[in-house]
Protein backbone atom coordinates (compact mmCIF):
# COMPACT_ATOMS: atom_id res chain seq x y z
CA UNK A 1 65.91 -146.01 -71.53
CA UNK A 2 66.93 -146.85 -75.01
CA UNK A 3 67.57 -143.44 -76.06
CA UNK A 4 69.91 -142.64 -72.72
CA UNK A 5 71.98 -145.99 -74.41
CA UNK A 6 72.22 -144.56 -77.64
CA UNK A 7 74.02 -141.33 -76.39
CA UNK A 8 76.19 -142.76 -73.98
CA UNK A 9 79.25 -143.13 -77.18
CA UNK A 10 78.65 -139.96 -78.18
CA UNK A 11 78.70 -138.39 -74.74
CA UNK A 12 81.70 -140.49 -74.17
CA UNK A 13 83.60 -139.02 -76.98
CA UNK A 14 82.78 -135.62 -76.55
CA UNK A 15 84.68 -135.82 -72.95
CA UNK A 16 87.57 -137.61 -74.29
CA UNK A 17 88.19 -135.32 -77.00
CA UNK A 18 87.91 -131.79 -74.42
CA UNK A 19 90.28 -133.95 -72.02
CA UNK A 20 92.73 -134.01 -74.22
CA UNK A 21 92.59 -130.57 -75.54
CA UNK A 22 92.47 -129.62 -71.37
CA UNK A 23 95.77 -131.40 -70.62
CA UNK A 24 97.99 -132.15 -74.08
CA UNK A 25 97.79 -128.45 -75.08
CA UNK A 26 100.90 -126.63 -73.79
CA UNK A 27 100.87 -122.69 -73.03
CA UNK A 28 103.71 -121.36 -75.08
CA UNK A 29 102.82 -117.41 -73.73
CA UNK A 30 103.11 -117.69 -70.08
CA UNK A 31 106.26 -120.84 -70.68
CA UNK A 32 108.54 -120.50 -68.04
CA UNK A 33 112.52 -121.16 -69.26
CA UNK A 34 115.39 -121.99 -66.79
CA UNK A 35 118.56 -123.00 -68.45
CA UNK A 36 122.43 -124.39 -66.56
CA UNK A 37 124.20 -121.71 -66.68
CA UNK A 38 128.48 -122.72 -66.68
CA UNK A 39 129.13 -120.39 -63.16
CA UNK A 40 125.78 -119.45 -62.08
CA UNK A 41 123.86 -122.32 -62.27
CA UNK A 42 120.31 -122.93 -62.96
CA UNK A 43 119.10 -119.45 -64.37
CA UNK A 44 115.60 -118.12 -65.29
CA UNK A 45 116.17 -117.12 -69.12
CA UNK A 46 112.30 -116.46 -70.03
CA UNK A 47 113.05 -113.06 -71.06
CA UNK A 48 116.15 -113.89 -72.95
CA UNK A 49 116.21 -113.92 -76.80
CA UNK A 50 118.53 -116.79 -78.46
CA UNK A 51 120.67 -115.82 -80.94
CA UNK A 52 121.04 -112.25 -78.83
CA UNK A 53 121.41 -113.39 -75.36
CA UNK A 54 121.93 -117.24 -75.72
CA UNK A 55 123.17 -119.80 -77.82
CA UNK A 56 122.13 -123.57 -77.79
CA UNK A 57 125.05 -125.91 -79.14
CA UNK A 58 125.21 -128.91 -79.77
CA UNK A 59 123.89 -130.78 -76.56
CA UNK A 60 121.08 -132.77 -74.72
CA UNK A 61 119.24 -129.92 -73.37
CA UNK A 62 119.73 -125.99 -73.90
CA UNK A 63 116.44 -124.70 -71.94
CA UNK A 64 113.83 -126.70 -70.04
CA UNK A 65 110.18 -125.53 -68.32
CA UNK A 66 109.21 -125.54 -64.88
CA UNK A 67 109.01 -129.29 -65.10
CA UNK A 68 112.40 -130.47 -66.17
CA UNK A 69 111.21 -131.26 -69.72
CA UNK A 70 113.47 -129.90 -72.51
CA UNK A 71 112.43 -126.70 -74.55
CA UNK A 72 115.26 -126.13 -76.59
CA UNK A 73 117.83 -129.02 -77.41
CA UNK A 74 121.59 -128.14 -77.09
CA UNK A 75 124.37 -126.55 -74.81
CA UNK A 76 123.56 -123.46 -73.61
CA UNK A 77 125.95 -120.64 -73.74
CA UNK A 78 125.56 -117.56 -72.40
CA UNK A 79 126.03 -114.35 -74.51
CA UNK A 80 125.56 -112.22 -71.77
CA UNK A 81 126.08 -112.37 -67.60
């Protein structure tokens, strides 16, 4: 019984530390961006390239995921329709 006591910290931290690599470690391949676009609205801009297709200003939020949470900070502005 002793010996099942003296692993229990050690099992312990082992599943804290692979919960939060499981859920604090974003996926910046597959990242979905949507961005406000001045006359469209919200647009899907994950294939768009800033600097060619998009420019952030200065702003709150330029680009945010799936989730509402900012990617890039800014105003976006469009450099193409």
């Amino acid at each position: 019984m002793k010996p099942l006591f003296k692993s229990l910290p050690a099992l312990g931290l082992a599943l804290a530390a692979t919960m939060a690599f499981a859920f604090n470690m974003p996926s910046k391949t597959n990242q979905v961006k949507f961005a406000d676009h001045p006359t469209l609205g919200p647009i899907n801009v994950t294939n768009w390239t800033l600097g060619e297709d998009y420019e952030c200003d200065s702003g709150d939020q330029c680009t945010y995921d799936e989730n509402g949470m900012t990617v890039e900070q800014g105003a976006f502005i469009p450099l193409r329709e």
